[in-house]
PDB file of N, CA and C in Angstrom:
ATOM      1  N   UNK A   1      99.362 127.910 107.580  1.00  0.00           N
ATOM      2  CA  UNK A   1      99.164 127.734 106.161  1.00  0.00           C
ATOM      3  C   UNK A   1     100.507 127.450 105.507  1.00  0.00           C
ATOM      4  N   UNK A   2     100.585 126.635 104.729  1.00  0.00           N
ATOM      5  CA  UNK A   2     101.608 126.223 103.579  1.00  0.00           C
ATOM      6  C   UNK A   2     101.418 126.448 102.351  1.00  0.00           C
ATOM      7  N   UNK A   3     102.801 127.419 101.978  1.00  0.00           N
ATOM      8  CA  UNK A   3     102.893 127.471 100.633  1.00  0.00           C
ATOM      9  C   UNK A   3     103.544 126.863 100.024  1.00  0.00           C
ATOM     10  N   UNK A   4     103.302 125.878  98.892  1.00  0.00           N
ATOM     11  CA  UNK A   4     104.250 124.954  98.184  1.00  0.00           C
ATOM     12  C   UNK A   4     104.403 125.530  96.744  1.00  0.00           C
ATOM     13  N   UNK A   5     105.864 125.664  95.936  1.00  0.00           N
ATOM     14  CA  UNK A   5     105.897 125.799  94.639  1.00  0.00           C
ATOM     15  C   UNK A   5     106.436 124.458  94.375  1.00  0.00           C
ATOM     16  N   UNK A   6     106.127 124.405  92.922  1.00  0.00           N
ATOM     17  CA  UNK A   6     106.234 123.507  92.105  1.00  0.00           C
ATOM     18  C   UNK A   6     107.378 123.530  90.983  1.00  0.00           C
ATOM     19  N   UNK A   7     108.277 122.593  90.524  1.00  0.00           N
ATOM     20  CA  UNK A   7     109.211 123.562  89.196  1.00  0.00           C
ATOM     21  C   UNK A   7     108.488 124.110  88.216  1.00  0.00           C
ATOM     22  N   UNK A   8     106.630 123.601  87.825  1.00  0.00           N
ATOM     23  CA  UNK A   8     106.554 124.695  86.629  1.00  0.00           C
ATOM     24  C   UNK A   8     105.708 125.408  87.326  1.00  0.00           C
ATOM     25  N   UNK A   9     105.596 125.946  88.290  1.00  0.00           N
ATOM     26  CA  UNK A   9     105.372 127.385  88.772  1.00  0.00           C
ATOM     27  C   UNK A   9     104.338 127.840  89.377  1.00  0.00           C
ATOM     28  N   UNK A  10     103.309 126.290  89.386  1.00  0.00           N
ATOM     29  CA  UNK A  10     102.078 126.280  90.233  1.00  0.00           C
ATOM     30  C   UNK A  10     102.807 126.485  91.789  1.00  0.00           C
ATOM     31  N   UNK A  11     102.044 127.234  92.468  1.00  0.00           N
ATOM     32  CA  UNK A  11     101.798 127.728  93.479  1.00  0.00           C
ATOM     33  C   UNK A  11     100.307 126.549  94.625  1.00  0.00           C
ATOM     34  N   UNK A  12     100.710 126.035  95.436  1.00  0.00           N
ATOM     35  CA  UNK A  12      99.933 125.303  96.296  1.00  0.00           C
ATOM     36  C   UNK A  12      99.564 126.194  97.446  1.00  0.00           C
ATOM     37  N   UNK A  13      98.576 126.385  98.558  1.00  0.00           N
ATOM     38  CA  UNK A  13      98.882 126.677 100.037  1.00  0.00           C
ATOM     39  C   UNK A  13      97.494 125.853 100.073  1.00  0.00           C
ATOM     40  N   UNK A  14      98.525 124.859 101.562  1.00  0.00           N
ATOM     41  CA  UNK A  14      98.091 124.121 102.366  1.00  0.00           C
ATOM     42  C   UNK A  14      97.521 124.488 103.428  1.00  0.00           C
ATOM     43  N   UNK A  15      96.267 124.732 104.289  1.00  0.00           N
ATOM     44  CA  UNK A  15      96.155 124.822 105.663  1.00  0.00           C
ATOM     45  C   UNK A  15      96.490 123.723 106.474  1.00  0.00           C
ATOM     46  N   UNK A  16      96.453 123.952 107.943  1.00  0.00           N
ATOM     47  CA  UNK A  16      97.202 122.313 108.361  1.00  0.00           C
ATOM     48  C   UNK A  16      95.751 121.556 108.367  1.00  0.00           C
ATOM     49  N   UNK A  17      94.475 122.208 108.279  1.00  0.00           N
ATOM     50  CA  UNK A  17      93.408 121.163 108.593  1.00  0.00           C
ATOM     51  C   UNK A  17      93.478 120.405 107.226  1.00  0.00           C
ATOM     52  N   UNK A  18      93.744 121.192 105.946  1.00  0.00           N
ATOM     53  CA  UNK A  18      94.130 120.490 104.308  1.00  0.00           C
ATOM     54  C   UNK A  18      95.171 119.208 104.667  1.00  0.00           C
ATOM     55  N   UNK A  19      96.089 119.742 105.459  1.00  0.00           N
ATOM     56  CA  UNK A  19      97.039 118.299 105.209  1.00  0.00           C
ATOM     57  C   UNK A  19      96.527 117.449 106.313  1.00  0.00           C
ATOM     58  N   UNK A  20      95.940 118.077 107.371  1.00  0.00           N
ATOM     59  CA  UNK A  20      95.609 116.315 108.741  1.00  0.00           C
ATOM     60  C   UNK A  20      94.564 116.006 107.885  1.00  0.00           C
ATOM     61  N   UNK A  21      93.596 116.491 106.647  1.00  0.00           N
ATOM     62  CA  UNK A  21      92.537 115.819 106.303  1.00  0.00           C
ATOM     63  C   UNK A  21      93.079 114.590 105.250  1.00  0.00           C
ATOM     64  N   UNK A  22      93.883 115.556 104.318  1.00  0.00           N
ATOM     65  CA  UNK A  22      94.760 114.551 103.253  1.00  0.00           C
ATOM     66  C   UNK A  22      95.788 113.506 103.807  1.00  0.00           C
ATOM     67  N   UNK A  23      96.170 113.980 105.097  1.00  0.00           N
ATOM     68  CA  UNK A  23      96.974 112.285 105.801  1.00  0.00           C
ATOM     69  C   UNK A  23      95.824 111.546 106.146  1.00  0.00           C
ATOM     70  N   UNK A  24      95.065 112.036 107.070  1.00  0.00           N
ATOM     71  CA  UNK A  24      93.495 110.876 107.020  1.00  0.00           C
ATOM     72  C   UNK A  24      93.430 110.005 105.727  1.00  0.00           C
ATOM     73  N   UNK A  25      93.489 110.958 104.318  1.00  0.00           N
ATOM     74  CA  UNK A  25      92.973 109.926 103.514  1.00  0.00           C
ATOM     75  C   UNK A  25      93.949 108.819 103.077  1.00  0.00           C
ATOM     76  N   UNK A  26      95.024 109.444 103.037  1.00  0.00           N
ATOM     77  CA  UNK A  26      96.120 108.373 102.837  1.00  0.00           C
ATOM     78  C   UNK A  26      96.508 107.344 103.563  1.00  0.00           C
ATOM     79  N   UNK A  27      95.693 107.620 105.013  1.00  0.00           N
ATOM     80  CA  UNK A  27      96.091 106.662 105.865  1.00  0.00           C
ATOM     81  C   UNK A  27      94.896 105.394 105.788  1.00  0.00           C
ATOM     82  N   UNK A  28      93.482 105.853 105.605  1.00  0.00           N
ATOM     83  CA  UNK A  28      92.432 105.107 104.847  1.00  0.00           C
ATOM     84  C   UNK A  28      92.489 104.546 103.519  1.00  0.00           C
ATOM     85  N   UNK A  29      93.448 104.649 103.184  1.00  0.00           N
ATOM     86  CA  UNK A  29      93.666 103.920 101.886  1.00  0.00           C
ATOM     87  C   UNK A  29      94.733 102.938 102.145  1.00  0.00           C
ATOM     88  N   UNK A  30      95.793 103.498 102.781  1.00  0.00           N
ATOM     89  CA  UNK A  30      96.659 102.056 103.060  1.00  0.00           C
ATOM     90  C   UNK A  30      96.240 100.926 103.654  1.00  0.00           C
ATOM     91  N   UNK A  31      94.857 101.434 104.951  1.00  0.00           N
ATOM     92  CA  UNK A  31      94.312 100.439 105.655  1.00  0.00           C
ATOM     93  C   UNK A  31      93.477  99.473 104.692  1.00  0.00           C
ATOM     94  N   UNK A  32      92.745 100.437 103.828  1.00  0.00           N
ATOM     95  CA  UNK A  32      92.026  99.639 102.791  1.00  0.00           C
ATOM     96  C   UNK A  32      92.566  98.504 102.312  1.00  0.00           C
ATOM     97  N   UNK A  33      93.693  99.052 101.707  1.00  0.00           N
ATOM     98  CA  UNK A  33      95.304  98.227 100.984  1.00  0.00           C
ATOM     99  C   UNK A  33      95.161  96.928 101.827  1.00  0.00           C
ATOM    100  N   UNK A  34      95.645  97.060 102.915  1.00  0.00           N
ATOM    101  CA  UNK A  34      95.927  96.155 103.973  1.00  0.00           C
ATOM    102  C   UNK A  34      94.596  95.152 104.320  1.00  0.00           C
ATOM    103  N   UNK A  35      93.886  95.557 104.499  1.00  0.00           N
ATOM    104  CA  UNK A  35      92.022  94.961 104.381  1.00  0.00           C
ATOM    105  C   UNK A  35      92.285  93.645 103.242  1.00  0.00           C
ATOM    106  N   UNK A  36      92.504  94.735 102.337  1.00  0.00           N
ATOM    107  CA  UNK A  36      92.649  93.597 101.033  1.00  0.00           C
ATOM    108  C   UNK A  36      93.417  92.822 100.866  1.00  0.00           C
ATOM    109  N   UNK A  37      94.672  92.790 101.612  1.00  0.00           N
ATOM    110  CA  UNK A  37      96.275  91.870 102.199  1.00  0.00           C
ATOM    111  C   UNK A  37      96.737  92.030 101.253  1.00  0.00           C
ATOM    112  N   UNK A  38      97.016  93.155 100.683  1.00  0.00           N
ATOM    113  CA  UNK A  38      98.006  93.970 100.152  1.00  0.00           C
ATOM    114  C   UNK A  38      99.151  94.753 101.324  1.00  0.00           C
ATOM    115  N   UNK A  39     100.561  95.061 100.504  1.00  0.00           N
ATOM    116  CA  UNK A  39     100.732  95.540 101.381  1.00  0.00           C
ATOM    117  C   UNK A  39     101.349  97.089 100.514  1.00  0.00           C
ATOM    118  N   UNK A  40     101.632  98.293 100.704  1.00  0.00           N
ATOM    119  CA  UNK A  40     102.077  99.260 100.457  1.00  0.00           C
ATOM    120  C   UNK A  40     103.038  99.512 100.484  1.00  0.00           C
ATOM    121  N   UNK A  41     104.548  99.470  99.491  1.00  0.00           N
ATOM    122  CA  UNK A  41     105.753  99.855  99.326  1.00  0.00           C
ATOM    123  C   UNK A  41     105.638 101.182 100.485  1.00  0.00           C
ATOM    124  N   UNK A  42     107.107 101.242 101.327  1.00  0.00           N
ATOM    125  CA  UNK A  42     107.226 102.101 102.225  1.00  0.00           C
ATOM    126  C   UNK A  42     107.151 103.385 101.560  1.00  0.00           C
ATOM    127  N   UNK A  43     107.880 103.234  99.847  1.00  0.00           N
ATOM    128  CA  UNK A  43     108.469 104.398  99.075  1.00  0.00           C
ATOM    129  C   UNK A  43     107.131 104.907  98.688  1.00  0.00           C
ATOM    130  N   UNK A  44     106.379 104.101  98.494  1.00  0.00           N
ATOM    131  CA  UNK A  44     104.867 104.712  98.085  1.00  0.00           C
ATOM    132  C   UNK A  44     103.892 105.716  99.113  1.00  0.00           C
ATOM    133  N   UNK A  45     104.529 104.951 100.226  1.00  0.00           N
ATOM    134  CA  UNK A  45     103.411 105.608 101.315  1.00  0.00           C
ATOM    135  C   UNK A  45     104.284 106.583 101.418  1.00  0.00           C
ATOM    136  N   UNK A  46     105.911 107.043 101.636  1.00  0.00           N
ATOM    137  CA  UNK A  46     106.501 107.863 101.871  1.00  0.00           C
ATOM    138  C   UNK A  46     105.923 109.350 100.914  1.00  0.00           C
ATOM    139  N   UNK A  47     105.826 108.647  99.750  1.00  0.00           N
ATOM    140  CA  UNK A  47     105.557 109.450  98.569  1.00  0.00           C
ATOM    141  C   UNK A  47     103.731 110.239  98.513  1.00  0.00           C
ATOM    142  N   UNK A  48     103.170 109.603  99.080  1.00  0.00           N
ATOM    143  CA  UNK A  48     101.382 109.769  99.348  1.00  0.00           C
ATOM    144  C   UNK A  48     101.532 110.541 100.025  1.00  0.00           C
ATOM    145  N   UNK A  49     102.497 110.550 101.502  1.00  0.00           N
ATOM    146  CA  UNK A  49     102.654 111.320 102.542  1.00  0.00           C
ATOM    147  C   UNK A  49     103.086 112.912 102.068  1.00  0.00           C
ATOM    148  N   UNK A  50     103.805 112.835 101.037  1.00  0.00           N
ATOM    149  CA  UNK A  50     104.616 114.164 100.471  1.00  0.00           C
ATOM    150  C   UNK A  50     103.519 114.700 100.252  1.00  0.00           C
ATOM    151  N   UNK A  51     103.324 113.784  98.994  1.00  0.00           N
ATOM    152  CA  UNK A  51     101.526 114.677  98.619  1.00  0.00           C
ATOM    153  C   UNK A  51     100.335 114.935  99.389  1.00  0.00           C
ATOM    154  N   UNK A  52     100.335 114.532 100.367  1.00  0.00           N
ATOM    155  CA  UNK A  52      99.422 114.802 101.321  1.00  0.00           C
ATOM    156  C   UNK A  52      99.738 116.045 101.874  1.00  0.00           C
ATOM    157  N   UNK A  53     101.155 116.359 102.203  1.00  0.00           N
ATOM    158  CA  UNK A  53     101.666 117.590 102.424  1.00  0.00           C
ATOM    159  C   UNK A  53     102.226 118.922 101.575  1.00  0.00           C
ATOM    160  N   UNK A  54     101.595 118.762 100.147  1.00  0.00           N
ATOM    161  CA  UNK A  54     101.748 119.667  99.150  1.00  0.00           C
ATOM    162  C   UNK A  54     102.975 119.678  98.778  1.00  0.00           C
ATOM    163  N   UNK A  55     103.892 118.956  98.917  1.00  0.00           N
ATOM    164  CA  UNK A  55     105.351 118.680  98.741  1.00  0.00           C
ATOM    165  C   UNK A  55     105.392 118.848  97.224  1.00  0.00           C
ATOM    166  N   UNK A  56     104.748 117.283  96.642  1.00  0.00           N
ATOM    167  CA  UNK A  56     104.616 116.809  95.490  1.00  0.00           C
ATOM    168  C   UNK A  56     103.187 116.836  94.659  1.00  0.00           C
ATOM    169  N   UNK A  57     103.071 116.594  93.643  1.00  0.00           N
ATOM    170  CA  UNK A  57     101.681 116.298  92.957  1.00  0.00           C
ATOM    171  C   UNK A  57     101.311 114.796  92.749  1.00  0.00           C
ATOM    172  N   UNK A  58     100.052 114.471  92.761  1.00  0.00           N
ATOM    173  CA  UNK A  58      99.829 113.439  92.569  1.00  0.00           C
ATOM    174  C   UNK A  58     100.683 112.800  91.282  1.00  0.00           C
ATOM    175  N   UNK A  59     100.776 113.579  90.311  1.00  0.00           N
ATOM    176  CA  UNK A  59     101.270 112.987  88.931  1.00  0.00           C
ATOM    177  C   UNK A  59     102.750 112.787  89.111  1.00  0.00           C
ATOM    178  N   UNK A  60     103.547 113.248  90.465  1.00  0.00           N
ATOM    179  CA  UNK A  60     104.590 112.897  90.516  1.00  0.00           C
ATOM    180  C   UNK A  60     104.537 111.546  91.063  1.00  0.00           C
ATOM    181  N   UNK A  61     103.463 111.339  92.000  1.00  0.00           N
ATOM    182  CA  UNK A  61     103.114 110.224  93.019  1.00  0.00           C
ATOM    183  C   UNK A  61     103.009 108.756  91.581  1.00  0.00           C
ATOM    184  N   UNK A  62     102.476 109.090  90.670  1.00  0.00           N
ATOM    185  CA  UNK A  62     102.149 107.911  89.858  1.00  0.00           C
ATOM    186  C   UNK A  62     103.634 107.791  88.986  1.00  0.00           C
ATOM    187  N   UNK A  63     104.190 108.981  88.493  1.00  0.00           N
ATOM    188  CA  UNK A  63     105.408 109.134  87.681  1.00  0.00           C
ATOM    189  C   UNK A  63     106.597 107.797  88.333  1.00  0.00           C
ATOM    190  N   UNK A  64     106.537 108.008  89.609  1.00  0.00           N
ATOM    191  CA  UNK A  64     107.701 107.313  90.507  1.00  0.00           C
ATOM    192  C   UNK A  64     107.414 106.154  91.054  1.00  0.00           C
ATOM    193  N   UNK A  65     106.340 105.764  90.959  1.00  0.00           N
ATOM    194  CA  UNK A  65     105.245 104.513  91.173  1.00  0.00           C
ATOM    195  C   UNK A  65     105.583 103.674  89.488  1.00  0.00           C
ATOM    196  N   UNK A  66     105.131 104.108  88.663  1.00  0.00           N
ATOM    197  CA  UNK A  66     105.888 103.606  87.374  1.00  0.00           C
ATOM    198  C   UNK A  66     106.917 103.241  86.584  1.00  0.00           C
ATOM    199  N   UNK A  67     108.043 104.531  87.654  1.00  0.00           N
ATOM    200  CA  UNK A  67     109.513 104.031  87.803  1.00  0.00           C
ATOM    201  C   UNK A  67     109.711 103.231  88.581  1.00  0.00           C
ATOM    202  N   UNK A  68     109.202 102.595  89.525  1.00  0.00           N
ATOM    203  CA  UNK A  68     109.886 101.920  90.572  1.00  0.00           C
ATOM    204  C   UNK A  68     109.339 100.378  90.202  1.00  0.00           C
ATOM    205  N   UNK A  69     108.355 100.455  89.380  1.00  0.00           N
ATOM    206  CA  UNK A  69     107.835  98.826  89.096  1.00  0.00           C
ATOM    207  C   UNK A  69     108.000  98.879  87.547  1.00  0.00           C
ATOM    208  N   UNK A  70     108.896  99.313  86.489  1.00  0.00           N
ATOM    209  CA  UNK A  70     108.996  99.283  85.519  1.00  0.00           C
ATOM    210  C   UNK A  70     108.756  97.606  85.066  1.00  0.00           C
ATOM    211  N   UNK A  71     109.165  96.767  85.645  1.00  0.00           N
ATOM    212  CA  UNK A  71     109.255  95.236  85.052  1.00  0.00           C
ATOM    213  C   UNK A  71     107.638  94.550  85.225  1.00  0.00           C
ATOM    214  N   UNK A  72     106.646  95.184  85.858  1.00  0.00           N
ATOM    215  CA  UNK A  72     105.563  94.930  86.018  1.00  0.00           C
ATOM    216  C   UNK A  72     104.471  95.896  85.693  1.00  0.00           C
ATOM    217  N   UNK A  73     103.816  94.765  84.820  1.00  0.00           N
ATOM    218  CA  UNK A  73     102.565  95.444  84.457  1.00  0.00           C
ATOM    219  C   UNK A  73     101.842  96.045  84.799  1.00  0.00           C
ATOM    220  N   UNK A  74     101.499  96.982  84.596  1.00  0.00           N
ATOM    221  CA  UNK A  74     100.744  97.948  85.425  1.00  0.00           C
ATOM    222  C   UNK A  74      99.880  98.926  84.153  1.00  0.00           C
ATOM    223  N   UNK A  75      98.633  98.808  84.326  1.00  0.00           N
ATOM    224  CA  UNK A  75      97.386  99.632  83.640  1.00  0.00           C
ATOM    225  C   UNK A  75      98.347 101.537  83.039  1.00  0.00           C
ATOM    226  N   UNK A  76      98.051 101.661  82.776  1.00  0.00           N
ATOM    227  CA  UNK A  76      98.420 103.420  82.148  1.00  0.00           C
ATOM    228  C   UNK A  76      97.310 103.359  81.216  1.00  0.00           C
ATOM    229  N   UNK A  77      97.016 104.754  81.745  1.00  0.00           N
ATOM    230  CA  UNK A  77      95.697 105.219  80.716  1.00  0.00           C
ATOM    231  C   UNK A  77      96.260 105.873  79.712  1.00  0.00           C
TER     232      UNK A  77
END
């Protein structure tokens, strides 16, 4: 089991079947990506991977995804 903190103070724990399930999905989504002949910034998948491993939060995953393509348009809700 993994425990992850966060800086504001959320508390995560991971089992390892939580993270081989959450790399499964991340890894089904890049393939998807790829299906579609897209391809997936390394920094992105690096970053999916974190979160897959309770490292990070998703909202960091989009935060740094938004920094990294600032010159391109990109949807925000």
């Amino acid at each position: 089991m993994l425990v992850i903190g966060y800086p504001g103070g959320t508390v995560t724990t991971l089992t390892e079947q939580e993270v081989q399930r959450n790399m499964r999905a991340v890894a089904h989504a890049i393939a998807q990506q790829e299906l579609e002949g897209l391809k997936v910034p390394e920094s992105t998948v690096a970053d999916l991977r974190r979160a897959a491993r309770g490292e990070i939060d998703t909202d960091e995953v989009i935060r740094n995804i938004y920094r990294r393509f600032k010159n391109v348009p990109i949807f925000r809700a």
